[in-house]
C-alpha atoms as a PDB file:
ATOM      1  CA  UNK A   1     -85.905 150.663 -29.489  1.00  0.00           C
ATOM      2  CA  UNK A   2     -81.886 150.801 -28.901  1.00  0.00           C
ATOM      3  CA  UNK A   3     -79.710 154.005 -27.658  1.00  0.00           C
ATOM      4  CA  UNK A   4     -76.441 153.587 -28.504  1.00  0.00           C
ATOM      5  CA  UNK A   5     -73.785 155.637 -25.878  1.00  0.00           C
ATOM      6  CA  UNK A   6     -70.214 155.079 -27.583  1.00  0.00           C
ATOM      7  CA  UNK A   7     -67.648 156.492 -25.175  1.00  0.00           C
ATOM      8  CA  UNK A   8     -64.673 154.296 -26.423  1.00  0.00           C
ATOM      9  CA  UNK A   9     -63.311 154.283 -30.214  1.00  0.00           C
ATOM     10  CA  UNK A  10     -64.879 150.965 -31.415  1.00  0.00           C
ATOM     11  CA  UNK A  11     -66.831 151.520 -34.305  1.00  0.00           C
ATOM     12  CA  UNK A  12     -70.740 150.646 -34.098  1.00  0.00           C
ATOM     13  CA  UNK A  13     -72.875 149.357 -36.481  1.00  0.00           C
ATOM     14  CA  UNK A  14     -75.956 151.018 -35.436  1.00  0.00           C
ATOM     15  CA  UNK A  15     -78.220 149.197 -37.855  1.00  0.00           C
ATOM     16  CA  UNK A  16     -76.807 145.910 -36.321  1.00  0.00           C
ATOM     17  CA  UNK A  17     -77.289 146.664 -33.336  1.00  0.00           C
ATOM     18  CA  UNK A  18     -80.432 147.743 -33.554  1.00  0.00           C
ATOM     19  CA  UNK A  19     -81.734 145.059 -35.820  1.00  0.00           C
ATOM     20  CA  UNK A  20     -80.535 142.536 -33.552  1.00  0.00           C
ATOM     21  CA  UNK A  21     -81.934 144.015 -30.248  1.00  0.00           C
ATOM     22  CA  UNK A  22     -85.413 143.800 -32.520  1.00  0.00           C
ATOM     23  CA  UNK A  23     -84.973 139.924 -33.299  1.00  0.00           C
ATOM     24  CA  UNK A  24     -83.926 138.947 -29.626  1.00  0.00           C
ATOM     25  CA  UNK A  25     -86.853 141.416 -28.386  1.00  0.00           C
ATOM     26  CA  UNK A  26     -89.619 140.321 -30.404  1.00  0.00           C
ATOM     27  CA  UNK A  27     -88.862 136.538 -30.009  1.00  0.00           C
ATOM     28  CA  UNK A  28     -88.690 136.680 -26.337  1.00  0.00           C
ATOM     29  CA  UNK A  29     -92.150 138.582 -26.035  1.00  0.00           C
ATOM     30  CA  UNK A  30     -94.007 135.687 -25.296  1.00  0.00           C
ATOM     31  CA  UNK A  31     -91.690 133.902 -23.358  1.00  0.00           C
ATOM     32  CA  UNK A  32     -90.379 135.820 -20.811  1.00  0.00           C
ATOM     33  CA  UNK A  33     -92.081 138.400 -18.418  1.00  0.00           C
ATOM     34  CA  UNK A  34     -89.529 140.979 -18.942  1.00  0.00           C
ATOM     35  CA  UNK A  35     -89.522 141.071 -22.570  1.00  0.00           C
ATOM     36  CA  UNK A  36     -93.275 140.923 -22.880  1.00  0.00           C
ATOM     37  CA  UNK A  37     -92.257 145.049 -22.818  1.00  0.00           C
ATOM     38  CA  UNK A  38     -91.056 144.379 -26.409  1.00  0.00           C
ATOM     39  CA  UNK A  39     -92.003 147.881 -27.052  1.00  0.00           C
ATOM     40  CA  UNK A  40     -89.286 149.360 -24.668  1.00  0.00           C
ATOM     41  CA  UNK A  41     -85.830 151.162 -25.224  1.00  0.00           C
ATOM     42  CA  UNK A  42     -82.498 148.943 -24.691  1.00  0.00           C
ATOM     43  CA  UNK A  43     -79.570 151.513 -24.498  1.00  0.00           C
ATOM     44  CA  UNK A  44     -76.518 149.892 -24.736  1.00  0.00           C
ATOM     45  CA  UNK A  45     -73.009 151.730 -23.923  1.00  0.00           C
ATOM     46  CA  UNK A  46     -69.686 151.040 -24.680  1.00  0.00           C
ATOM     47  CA  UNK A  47     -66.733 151.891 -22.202  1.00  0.00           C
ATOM     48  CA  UNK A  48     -63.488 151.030 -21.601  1.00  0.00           C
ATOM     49  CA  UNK A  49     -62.253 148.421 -19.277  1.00  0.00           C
ATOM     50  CA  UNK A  50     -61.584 150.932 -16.278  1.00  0.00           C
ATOM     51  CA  UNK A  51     -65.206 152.014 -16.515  1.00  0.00           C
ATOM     52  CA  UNK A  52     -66.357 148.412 -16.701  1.00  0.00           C
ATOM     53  CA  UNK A  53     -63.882 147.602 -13.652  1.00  0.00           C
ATOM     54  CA  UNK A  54     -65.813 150.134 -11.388  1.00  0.00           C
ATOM     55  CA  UNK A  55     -69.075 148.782 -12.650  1.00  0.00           C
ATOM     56  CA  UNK A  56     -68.138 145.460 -11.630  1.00  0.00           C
ATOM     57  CA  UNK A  57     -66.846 145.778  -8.462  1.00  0.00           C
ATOM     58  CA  UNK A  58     -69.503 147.726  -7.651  1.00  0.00           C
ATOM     59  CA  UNK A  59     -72.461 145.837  -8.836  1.00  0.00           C
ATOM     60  CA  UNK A  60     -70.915 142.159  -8.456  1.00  0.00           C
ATOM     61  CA  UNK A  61     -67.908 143.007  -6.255  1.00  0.00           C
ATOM     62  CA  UNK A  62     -65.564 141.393  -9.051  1.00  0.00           C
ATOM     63  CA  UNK A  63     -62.576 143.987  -8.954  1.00  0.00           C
ATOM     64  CA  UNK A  64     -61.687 143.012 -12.422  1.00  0.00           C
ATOM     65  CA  UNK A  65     -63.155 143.971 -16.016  1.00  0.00           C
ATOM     66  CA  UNK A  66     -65.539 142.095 -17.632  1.00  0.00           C
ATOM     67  CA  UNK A  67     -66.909 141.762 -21.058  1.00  0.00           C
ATOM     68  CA  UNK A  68     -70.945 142.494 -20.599  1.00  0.00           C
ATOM     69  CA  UNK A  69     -72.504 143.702 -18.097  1.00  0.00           C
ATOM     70  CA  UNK A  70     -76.778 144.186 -17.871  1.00  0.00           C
ATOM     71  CA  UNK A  71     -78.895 146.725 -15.574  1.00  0.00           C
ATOM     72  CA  UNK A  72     -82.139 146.708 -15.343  1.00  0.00           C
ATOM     73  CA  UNK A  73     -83.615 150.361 -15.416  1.00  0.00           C
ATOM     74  CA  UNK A  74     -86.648 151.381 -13.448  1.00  0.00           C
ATOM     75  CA  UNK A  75     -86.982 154.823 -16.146  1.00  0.00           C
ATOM     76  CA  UNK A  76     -90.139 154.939 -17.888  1.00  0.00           C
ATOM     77  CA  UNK A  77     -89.990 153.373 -21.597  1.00  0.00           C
ATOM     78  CA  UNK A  78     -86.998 151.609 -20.886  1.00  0.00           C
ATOM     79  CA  UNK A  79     -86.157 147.863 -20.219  1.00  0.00           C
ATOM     80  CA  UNK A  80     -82.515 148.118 -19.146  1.00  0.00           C
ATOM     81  CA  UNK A  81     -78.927 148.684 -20.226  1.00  0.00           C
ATOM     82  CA  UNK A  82     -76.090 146.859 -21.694  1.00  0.00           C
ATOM     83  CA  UNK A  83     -72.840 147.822 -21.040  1.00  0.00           C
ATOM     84  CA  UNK A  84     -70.088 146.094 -23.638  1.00  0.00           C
ATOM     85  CA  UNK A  85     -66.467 146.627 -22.954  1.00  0.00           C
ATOM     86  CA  UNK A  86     -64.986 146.149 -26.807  1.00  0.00           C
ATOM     87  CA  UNK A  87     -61.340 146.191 -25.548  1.00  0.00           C
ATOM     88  CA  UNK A  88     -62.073 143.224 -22.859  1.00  0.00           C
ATOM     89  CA  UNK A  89     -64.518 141.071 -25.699  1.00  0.00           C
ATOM     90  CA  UNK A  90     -61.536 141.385 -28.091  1.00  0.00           C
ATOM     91  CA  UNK A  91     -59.341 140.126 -25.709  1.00  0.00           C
ATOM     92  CA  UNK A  92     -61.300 137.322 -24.951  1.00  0.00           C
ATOM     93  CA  UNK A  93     -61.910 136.634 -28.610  1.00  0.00           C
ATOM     94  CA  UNK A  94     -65.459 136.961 -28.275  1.00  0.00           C
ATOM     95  CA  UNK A  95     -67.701 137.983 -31.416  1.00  0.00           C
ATOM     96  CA  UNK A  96     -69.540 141.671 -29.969  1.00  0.00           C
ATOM     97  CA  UNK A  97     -72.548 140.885 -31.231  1.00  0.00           C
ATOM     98  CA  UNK A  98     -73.073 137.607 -29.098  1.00  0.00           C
ATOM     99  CA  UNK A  99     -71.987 139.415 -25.883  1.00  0.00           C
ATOM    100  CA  UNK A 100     -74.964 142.043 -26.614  1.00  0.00           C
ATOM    101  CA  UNK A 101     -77.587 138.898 -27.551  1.00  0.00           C
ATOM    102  CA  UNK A 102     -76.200 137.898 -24.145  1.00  0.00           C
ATOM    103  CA  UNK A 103     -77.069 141.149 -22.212  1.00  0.00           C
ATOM    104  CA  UNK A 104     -80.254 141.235 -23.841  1.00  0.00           C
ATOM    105  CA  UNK A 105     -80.900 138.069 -22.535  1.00  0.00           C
ATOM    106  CA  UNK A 106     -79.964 138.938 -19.276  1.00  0.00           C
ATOM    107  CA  UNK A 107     -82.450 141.677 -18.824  1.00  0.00           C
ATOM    108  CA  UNK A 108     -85.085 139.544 -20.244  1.00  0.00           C
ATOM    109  CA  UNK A 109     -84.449 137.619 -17.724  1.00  0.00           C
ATOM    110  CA  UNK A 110     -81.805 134.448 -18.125  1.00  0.00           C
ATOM    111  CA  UNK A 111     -79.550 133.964 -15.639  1.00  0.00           C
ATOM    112  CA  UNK A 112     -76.491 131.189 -16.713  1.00  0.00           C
ATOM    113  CA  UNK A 113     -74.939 131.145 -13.121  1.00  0.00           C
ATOM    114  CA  UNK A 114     -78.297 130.180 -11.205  1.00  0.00           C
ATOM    115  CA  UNK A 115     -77.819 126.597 -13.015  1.00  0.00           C
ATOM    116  CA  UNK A 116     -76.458 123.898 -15.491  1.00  0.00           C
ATOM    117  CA  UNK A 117     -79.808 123.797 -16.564  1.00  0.00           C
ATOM    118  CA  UNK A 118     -80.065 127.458 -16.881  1.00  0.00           C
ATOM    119  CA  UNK A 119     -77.051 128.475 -18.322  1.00  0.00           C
ATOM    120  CA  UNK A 120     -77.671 125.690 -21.298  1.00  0.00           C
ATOM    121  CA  UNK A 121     -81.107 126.906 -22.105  1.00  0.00           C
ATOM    122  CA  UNK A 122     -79.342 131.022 -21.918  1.00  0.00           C
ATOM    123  CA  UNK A 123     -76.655 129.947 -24.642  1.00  0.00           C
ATOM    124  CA  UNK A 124     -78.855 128.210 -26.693  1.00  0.00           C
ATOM    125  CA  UNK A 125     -81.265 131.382 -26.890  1.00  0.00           C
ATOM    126  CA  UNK A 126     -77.551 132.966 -27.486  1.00  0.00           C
ATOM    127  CA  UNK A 127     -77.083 131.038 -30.752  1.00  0.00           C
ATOM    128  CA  UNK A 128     -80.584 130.668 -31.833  1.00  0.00           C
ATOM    129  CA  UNK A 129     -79.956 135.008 -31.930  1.00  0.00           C
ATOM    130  CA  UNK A 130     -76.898 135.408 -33.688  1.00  0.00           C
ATOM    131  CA  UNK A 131     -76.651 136.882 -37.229  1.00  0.00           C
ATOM    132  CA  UNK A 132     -76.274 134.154 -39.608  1.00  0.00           C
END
């Protein structure tokens, strides 16, 4: 259900992780289209922020790092990835594990910057998904 590619030094709780993906997953099956797949592989990578940098300016042509970012992948068995920049979320003073609920969200579908509307219902999924 979740690969985990760690190529920075932040230490991952893989059962976290993984038990979260599960939770955000299986309560989006019957919501959105894209997570009716609740069956499919999330990977999840972590990089540093020149890795994220090129991703961004790439993909959103944002030259600048960013905390999450979410890819859809057309690969059999999986529903997309989530790349996490650690060193950019701690900056920001952001808790990890809502950034990934975020780019879960993302691939199933959510988009905050379409509208006001749309970004409130995304971040209330966000908190309904954290870890309490």
């Amino acid at each position: 259900m979740i690969e985990i590619n760690n190529l920075t030094n932040f230490a991952v709780d893989k059962k976290l992780f993984s038990t979260v993906a599960k939770k955000v997953l299986l309560g989006e099956n019957r919501r959105t289209p894209a997570c009716r797949q609740a069956g499919k592989t999330i990977s999840v990578a972590f990089v540093d922020k020149a890795e994220i940098q090129k991703l961004n300016k790439k993909f959103r042509k944002k030259n600048k790092p960013t905390d999450v970012l979410s890819f859809e992948l057309s690969e059999r068995g999986y529903l997309g990835e989530v790349v996490i920049c650690p060193e950019v979320v701690k900056e920001k003073k952001e808790n990890i594990i809502e950034v990934f609920v975020h780019g879960i969200l993302h691939l199933c579908g959510y988009d905050h910057e379409k509208s006001k509307k749309d970004a409130e219902a995304m971040y209330k999924k966000q908190e309904k998904y954290l870890p309490r």
